[in-house]
Protein backbone atom coordinates (compact mmCIF):
# COMPACT_ATOMS: atom_id res chain seq x y z
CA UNK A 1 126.60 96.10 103.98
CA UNK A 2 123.23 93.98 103.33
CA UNK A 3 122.98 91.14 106.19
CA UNK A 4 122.24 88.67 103.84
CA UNK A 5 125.49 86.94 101.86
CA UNK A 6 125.22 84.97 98.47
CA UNK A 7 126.16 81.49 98.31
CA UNK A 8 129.69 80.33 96.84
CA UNK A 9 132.68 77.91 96.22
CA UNK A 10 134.32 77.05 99.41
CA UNK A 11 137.37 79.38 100.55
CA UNK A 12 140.74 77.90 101.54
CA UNK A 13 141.98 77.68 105.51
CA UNK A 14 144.85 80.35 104.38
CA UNK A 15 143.10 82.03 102.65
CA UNK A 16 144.79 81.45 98.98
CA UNK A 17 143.78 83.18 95.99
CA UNK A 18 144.67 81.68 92.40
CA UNK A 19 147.77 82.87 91.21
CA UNK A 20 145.98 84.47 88.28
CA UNK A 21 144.23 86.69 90.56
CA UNK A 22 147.43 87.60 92.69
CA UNK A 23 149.15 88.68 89.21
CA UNK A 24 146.00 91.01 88.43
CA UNK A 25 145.70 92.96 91.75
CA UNK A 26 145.43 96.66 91.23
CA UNK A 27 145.25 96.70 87.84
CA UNK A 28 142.88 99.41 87.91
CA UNK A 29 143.53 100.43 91.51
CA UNK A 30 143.49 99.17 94.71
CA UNK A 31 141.18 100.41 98.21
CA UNK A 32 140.63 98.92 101.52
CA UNK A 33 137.36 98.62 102.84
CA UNK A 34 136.94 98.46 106.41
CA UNK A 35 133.74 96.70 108.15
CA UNK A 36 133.18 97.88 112.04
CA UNK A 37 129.86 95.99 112.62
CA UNK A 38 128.70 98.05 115.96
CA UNK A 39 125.69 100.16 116.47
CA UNK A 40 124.37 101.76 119.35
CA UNK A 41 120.70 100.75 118.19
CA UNK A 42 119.05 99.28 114.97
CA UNK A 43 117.64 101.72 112.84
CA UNK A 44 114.18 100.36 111.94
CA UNK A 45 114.80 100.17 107.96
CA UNK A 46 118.20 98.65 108.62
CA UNK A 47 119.55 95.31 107.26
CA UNK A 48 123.33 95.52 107.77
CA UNK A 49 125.29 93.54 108.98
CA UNK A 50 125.18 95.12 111.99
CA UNK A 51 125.03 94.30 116.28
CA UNK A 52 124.07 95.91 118.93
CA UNK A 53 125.90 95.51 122.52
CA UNK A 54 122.96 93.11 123.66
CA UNK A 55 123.64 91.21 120.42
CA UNK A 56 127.17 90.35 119.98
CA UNK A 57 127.59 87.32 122.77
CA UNK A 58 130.61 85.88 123.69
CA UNK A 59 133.99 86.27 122.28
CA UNK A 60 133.82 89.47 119.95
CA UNK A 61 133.36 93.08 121.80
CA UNK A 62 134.60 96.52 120.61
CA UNK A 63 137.24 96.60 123.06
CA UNK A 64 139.00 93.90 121.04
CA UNK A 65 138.10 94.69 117.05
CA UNK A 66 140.84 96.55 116.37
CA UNK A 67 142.91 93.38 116.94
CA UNK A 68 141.10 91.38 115.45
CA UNK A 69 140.79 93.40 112.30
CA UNK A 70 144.33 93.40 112.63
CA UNK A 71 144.88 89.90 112.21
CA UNK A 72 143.20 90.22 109.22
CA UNK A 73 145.17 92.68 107.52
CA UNK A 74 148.36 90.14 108.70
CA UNK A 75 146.53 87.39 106.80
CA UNK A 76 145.82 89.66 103.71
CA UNK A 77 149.85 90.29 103.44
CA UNK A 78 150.43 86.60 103.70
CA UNK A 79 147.66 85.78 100.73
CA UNK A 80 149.06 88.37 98.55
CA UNK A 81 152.93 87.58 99.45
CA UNK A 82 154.91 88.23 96.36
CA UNK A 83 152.95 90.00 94.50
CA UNK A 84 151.94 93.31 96.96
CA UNK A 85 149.53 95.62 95.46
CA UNK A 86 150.26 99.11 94.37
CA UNK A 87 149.98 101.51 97.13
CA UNK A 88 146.42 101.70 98.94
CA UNK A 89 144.58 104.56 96.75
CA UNK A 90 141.75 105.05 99.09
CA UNK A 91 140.49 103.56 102.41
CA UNK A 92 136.53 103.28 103.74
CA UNK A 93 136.20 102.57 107.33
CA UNK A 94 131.72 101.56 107.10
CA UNK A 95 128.80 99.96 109.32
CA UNK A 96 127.30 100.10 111.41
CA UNK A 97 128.95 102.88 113.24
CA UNK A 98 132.56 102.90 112.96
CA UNK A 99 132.98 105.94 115.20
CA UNK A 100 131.71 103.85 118.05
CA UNK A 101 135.01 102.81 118.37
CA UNK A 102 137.57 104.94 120.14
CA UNK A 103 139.17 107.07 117.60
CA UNK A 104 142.46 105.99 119.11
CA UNK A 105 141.33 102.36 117.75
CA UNK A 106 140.37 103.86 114.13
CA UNK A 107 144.09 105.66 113.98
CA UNK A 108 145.24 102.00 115.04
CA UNK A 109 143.71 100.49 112.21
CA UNK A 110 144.56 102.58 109.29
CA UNK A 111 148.24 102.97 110.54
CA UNK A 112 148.80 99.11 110.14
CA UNK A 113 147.06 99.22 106.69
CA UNK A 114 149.89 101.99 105.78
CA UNK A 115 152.71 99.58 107.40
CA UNK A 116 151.00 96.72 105.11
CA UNK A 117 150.87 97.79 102.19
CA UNK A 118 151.89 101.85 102.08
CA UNK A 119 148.66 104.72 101.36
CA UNK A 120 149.33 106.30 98.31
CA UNK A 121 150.36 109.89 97.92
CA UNK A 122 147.31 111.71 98.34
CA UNK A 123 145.20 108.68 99.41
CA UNK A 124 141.97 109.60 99.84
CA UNK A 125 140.72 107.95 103.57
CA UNK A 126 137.24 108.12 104.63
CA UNK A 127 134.83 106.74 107.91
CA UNK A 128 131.23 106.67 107.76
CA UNK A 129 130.02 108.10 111.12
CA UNK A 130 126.26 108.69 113.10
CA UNK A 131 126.22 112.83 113.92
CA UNK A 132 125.76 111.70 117.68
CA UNK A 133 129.14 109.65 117.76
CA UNK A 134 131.36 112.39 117.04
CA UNK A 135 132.60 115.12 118.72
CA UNK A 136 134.85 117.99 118.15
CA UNK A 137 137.67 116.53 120.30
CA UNK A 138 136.60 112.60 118.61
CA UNK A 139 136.91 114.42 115.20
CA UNK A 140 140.48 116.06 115.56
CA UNK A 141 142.26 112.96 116.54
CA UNK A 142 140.17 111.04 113.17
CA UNK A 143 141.83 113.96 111.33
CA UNK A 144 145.76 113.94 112.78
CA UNK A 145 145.67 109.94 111.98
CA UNK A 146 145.03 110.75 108.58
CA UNK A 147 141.00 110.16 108.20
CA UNK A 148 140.50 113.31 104.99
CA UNK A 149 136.81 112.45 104.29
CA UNK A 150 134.03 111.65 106.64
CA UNK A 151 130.24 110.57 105.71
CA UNK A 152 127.57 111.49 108.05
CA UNK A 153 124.42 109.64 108.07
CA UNK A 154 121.75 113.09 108.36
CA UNK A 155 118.44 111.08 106.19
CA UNK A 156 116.39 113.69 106.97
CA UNK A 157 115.69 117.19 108.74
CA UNK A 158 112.34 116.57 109.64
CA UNK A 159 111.52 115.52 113.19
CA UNK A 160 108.66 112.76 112.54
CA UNK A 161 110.63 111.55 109.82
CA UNK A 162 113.78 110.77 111.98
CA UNK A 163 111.53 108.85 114.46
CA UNK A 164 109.96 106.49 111.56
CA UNK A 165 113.56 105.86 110.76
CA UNK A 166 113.92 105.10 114.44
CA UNK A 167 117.56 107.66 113.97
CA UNK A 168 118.61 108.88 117.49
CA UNK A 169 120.19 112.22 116.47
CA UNK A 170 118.12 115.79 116.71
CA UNK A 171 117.28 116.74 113.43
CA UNK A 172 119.82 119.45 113.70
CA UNK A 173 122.93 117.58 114.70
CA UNK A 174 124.27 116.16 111.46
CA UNK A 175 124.73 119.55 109.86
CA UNK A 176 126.13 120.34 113.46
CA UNK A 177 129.17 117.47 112.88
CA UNK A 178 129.31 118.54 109.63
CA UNK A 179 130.38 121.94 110.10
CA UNK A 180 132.28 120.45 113.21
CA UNK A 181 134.24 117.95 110.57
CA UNK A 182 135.22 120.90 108.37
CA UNK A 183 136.65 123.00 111.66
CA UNK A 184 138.14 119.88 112.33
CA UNK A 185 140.20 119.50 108.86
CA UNK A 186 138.16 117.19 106.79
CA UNK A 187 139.36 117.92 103.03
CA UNK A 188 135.61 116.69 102.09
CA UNK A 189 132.18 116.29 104.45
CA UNK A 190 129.71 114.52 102.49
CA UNK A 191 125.98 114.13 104.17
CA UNK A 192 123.51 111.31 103.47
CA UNK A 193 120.16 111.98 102.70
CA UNK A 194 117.21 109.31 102.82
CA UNK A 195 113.81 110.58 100.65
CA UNK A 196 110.36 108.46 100.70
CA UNK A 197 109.92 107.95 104.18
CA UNK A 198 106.37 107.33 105.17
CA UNK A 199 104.97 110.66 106.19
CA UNK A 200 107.47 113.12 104.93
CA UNK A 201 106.02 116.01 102.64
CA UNK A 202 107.96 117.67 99.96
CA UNK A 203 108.55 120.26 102.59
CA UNK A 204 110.17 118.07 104.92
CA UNK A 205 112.71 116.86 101.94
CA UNK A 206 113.07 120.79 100.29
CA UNK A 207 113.68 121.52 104.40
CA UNK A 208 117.03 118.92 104.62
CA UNK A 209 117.81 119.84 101.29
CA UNK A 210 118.26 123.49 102.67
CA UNK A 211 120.22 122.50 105.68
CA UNK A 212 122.43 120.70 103.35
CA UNK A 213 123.37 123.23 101.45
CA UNK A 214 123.89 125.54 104.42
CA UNK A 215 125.69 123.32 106.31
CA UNK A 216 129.11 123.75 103.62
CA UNK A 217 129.09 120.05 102.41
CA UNK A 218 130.56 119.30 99.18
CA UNK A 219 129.13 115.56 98.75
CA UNK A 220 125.57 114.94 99.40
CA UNK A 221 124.41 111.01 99.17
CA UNK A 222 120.66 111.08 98.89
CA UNK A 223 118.74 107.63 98.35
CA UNK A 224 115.12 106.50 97.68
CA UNK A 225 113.72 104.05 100.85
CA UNK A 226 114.20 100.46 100.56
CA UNK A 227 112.11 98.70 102.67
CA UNK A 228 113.91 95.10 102.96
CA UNK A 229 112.13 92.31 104.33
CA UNK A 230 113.21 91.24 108.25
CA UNK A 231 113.16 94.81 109.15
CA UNK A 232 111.13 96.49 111.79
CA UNK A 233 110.00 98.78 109.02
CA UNK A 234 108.67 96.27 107.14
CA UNK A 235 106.73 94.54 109.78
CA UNK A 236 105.11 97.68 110.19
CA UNK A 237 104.13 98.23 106.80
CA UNK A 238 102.77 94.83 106.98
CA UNK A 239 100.63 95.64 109.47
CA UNK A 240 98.99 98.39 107.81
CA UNK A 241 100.60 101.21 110.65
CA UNK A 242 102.74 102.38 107.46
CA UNK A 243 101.95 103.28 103.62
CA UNK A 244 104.33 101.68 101.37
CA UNK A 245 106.74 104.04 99.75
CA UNK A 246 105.53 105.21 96.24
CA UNK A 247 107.59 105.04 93.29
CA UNK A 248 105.67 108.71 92.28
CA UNK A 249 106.76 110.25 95.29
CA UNK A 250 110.75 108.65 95.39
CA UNK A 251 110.65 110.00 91.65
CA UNK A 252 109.52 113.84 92.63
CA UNK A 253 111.95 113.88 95.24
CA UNK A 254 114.83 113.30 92.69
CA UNK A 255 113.93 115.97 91.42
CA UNK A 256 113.73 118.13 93.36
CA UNK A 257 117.13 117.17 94.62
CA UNK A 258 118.59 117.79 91.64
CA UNK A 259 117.09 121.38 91.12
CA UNK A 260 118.16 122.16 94.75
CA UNK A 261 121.58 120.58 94.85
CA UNK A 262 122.16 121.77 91.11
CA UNK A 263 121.50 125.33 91.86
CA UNK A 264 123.63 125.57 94.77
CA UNK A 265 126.83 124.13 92.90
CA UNK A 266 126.91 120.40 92.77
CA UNK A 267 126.70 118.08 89.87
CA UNK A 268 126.03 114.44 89.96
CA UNK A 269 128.68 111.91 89.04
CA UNK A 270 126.73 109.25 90.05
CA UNK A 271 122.70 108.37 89.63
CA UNK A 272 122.37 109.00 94.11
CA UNK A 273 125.81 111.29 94.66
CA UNK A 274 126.37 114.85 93.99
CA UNK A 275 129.88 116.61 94.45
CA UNK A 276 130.30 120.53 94.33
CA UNK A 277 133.68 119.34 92.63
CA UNK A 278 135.27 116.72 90.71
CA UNK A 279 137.79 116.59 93.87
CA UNK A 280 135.29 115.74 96.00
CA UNK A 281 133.64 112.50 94.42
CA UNK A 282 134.21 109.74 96.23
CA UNK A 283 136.96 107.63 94.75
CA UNK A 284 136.94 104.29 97.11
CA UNK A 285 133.41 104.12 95.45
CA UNK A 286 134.27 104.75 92.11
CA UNK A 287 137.01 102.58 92.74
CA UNK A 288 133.65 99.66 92.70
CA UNK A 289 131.94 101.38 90.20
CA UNK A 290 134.69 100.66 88.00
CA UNK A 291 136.10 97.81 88.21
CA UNK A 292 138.97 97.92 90.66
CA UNK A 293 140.17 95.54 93.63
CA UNK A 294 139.88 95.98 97.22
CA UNK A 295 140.66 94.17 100.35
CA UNK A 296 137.11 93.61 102.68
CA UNK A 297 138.07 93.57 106.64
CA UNK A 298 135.76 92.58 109.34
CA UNK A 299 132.99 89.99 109.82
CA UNK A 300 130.72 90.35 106.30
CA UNK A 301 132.96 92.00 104.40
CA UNK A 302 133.24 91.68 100.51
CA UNK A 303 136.59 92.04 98.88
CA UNK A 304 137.36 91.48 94.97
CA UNK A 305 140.95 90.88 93.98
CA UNK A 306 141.80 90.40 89.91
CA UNK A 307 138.59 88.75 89.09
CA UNK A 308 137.76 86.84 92.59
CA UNK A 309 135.36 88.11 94.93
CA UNK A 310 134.44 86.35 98.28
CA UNK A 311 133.02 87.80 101.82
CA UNK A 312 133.74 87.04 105.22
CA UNK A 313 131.45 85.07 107.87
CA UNK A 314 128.74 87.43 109.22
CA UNK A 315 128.87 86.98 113.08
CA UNK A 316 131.82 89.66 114.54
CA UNK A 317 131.97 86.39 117.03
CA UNK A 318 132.77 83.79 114.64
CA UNK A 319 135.30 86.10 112.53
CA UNK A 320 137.42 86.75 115.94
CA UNK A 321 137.22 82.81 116.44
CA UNK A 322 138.63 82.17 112.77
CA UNK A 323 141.85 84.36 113.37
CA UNK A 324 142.29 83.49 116.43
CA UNK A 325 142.96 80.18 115.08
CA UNK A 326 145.18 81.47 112.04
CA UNK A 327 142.55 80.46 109.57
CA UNK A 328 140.84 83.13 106.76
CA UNK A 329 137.38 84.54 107.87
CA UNK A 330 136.31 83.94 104.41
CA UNK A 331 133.36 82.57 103.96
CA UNK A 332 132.56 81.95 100.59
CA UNK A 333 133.82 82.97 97.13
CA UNK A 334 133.05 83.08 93.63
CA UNK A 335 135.02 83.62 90.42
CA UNK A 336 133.79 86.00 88.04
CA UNK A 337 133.33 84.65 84.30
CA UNK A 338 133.73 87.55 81.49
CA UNK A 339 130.13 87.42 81.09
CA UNK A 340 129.76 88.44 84.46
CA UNK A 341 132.47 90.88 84.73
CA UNK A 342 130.44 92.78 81.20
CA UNK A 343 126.97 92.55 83.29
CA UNK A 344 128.26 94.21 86.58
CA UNK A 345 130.94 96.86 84.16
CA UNK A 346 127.45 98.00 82.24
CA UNK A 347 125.13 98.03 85.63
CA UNK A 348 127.58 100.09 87.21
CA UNK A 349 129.04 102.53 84.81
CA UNK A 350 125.89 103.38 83.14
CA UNK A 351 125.04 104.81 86.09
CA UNK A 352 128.40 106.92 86.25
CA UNK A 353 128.19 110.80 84.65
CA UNK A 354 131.12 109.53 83.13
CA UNK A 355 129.49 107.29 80.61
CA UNK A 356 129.90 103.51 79.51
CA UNK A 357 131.37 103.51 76.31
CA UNK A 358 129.06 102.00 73.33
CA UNK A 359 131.96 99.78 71.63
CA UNK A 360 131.93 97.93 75.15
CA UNK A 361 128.26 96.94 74.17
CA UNK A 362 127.64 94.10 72.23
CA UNK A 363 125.55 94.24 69.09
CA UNK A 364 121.71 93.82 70.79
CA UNK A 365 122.87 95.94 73.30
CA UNK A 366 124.04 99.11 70.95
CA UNK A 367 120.70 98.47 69.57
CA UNK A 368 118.69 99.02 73.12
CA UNK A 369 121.41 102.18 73.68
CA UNK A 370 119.50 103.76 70.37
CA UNK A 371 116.66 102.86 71.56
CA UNK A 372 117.38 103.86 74.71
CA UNK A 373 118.77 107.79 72.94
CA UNK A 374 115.62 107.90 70.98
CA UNK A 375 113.05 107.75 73.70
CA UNK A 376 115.33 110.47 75.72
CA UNK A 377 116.68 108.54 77.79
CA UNK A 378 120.63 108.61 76.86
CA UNK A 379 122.74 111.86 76.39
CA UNK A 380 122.51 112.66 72.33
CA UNK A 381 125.44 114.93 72.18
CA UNK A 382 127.40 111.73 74.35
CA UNK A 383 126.14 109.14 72.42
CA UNK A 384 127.96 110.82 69.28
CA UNK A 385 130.83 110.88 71.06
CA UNK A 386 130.74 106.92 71.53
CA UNK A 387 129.22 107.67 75.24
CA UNK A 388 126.24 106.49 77.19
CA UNK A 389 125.45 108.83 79.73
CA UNK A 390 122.00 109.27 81.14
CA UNK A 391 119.28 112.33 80.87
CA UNK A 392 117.62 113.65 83.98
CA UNK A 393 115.00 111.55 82.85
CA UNK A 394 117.21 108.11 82.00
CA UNK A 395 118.66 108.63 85.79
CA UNK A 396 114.58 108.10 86.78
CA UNK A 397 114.17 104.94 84.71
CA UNK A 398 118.37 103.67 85.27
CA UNK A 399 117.29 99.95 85.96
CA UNK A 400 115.28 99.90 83.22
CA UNK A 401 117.75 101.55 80.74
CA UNK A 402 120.39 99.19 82.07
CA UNK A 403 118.13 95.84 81.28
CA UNK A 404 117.56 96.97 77.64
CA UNK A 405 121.43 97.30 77.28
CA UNK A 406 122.60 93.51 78.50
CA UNK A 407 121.61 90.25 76.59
C-alpha cells in the first residue's frame, strides 16, 4: 500500500456512506482487505505504508492492533446496517508484515470478520508474509483459523541482489516457507518475484526462476523495480552508487519469465501473475481488477463500496486514537463519476487474460483497439470474438495499449 494518499471530500465522524452506495454493495462481490502496517525493517525500495518498532510512538503497538482493527470492523457493521453485504468472498491480510503479529492475533481477526458479516462457502483467505516470519509451528495455527492462501515475498535468489533490496531473508528461505506452507495445508503458495534490480544478471533472475518452479508454487507474482522517490533506493541512485533500472533489461526479464514459468505449467491471467491453474488465481485481486467492493481495515487502507472509495489516516497512531473515540478512521473520500469508473474498468481489465470486451469501448477507443490488433499488439483470434486480450508483445507495451484505448 503506497505511503502517499490522494486528496478527497471530507469523510463523516460515523463514518456514513450515501444510501446509494449502501444499496450497491456486492454487486459484483464483496472482499476484505486487511492492512497490518508493521515491519521488522524498511526494505530500501519500499514506500508502504509501513513502521518499524522505532517508528510507531505513542499509542499504537502490535500488542494492541488486533483491537483496534477490531473496532473497525464494529464500525464497518454499523455504516452498512441494513443493508449487510453478501457473504465475504475472499479476505487479504497485507503490509508490511502481517505475520509479525502473533498468529493467535491473525485467527482473532478473521474470526470477527466471519461473526460480521459470514465468509462465504469456499472463501478464499489469504496473508502476505516475509519467509523469515513464519515458521512451521506459526504456519499451522494460520492454517486451522482458516488462512487457505499465503504470499511470500522471495524477490530474488541471488545473494547481492537481496542485499540491494536491503531483504533480511537467505536467499534460500522463501522457497523454504514455501514448501513449509504447503506441509502446512495451504490450498495455494504463491511467491513474489522482483526483476531489474541494479546488479542482477539474467542468471541471477533464470536462477529464482528455477527455485520457483522447484519449490511446488502454483502462483508466482513477479514485478519490474519501481524506484519511488523518498526511498533509500532512490537516494542512492541519486548519488550515482546505483544505475537506474533499464526499461531493456525489465523487458528481457519478462520474457524470460514467461518462457520459464510457461514451460513449467503456469499461464498468466494477469500482465505480473501466473497461476499453474485457474483455481489458483488470486480472486481478492481480481475481485479489484474487476470492479467489486471491499472493506479497507487498518491505518491507510483503501476500501470501495458501490461506487465510493475513501482510505483511512496513515499513522497506525492516529487510526487507534480515532476509534478509540468512536469516530471513522477515514480520511478522505471520493465518489467515482461513470467516466471514471470506464477509465479504471479499461486500465484494469485490459490487463486481465480474460479480456475487456470491445462494445465497452467507446467509438475512438474501438478505433485505437484496431489499431492496437494491427500493430500485434491485441489477440486477433479474441478480437473476433468481441475480446481485447493482449499478445506477449501488447503485455510489454500494456500502458501504452491502454492510453490509445481511453479518450
Amino acid at each position: 500500500m503506497p505511503g502517499v494518499l490522494p486528496e478527497g471530500e471530507p469523510v463523516p465522524r460515523d463514518g456514513s456512506l450515501p444510501a446509494a452506495a449502501r444499496r450497491a454493495v456486492g454487486a459484483r462481490g464483496f472482499g476484505v482487505y486487511v492492512h497490518v502496517p508493521f515491519c521488522a525493517s524498511r526494505c530500501g525500495y519500499c514506500d508502504f505504508n509501513t513502521y518499524t518498532a522505532s517508528e510507531l510512538g505513542g499509542g499504537a503497538s502490535r500488542e494492541t492492533y488486533a483491537d483496534s482493527v477490531l473496532a473497525e470492523l464494529a464500525l464497518a457493521a454499523r455504516v452498512l446496517g441494513d443493508t449487510p453485504p453478501p457473504r465475504v468472498d475472499t479476505v487479504f491480510v497485507g503490509g508490511g508484515t502481517p505475520t509479525l503479529l502473533p498468529a493467535d492475533d491473525l485467527a482473532r481477526i478473521l474470526d470477527g470478520i466471519d461473526r460480521t458479516w459470514g465468509l462465504a462457502a469456499g472463501a478464499e483467505v489469504t496473508t502476505e508474509a516475509n519467509p523469515e516470519s513464519v515458521t512451521p509451528e506459526s504456519l499451522k495455527t494460520l492454517r486451522a483459523a482458516g488462512y487457505t492462501r499465503i504470499s511470500l515475498g522471495m524477490q530474488s535468489a541471488a545473494p547481492g541482489v537481496l542485499a540491494v533490496l536491503d531483504r533480511r531473508h537467505s536467499a534460500g528461505r522463501a522457497t523454504a516457507a514455501a514448501r513449509e506452507a504447503r506441509d502446512a495445508g495451504f490450498d495455494h503458495v504463491n511467491l513474489d518475484l522482483i526483476y531489474g534490480t541494479p546488479g542482477e544478471t539474467a542468471e541471477d533472475f533464470a536462477a529464482s526462476l528455477a527455485q520457483v518452479v522447484e519449490a511446488g508454487v502454483d502462483h508466482v507474482s513477479a514485478y519490474a523495480l519501481i524506484v519511488e522517490d523518498g526511498t533509500r533506493l532512490a537516494a542512492r541512485m541519486r548519488r550515482g552508487e546505483l544505475p537506474y533500472p533499464s526499461d531493456d533489461v525489465a523487458a528481457d526479464r519478462y520474457l524470460a519469465a514467461e518462457e520459464a514459468l510457461g514451460a513449467a505449467g503456469f499461464s498468466w491471467y494477469e500482465v505480473s501473475n501466473w497461476a499453474r491453474s485457474a483455481a489458483a488465481a488470486c480472486r481478492h485481486n481480481l475481485l479489484y481488477w474487476t470492479g467489486a467492493d471491499w472493506w479497507g481495515l487498518g491505518p491507510g487502507a483503501h476500501s470501495h463500496v458501490g461506487g465510493v472509495r475513501w482510505w483511512n489516516v496513515k499513522h497506525p497512531t492516529a487510526y487507534a486514537a480515532r476509534l478509540a473515540e468512536g469516530a471513522s478512521p477515514a480520511l478522505a473520500r471520493e465518489r467515482l463519476t461513470p467516466d471514471e469508473q470506464h477509465m479504471e474498468d479499461v486500465m484494469l481489465r485490459v490487463r486481465l487474460a480474460s479480456g475487456l470486451p470491445l462494445g465497452v469501448l467507446d467509438e475512438a477507443g474501438r478505433a485505437g483497439a484496431e489499431r492496437a490488433r494491427d500493430a500485434g499488439l491485441l489477440d486477433a483470434g479474441a478480437y473476433a470474438r468481441g475480446l481485447v486480450v493482449l499478445t506477449l508483445r501488447g503485455r510489454l507495451l500494456a500502458d501504452a495499449v491502454v492510453r490509445d484505448l481511453l479518450p
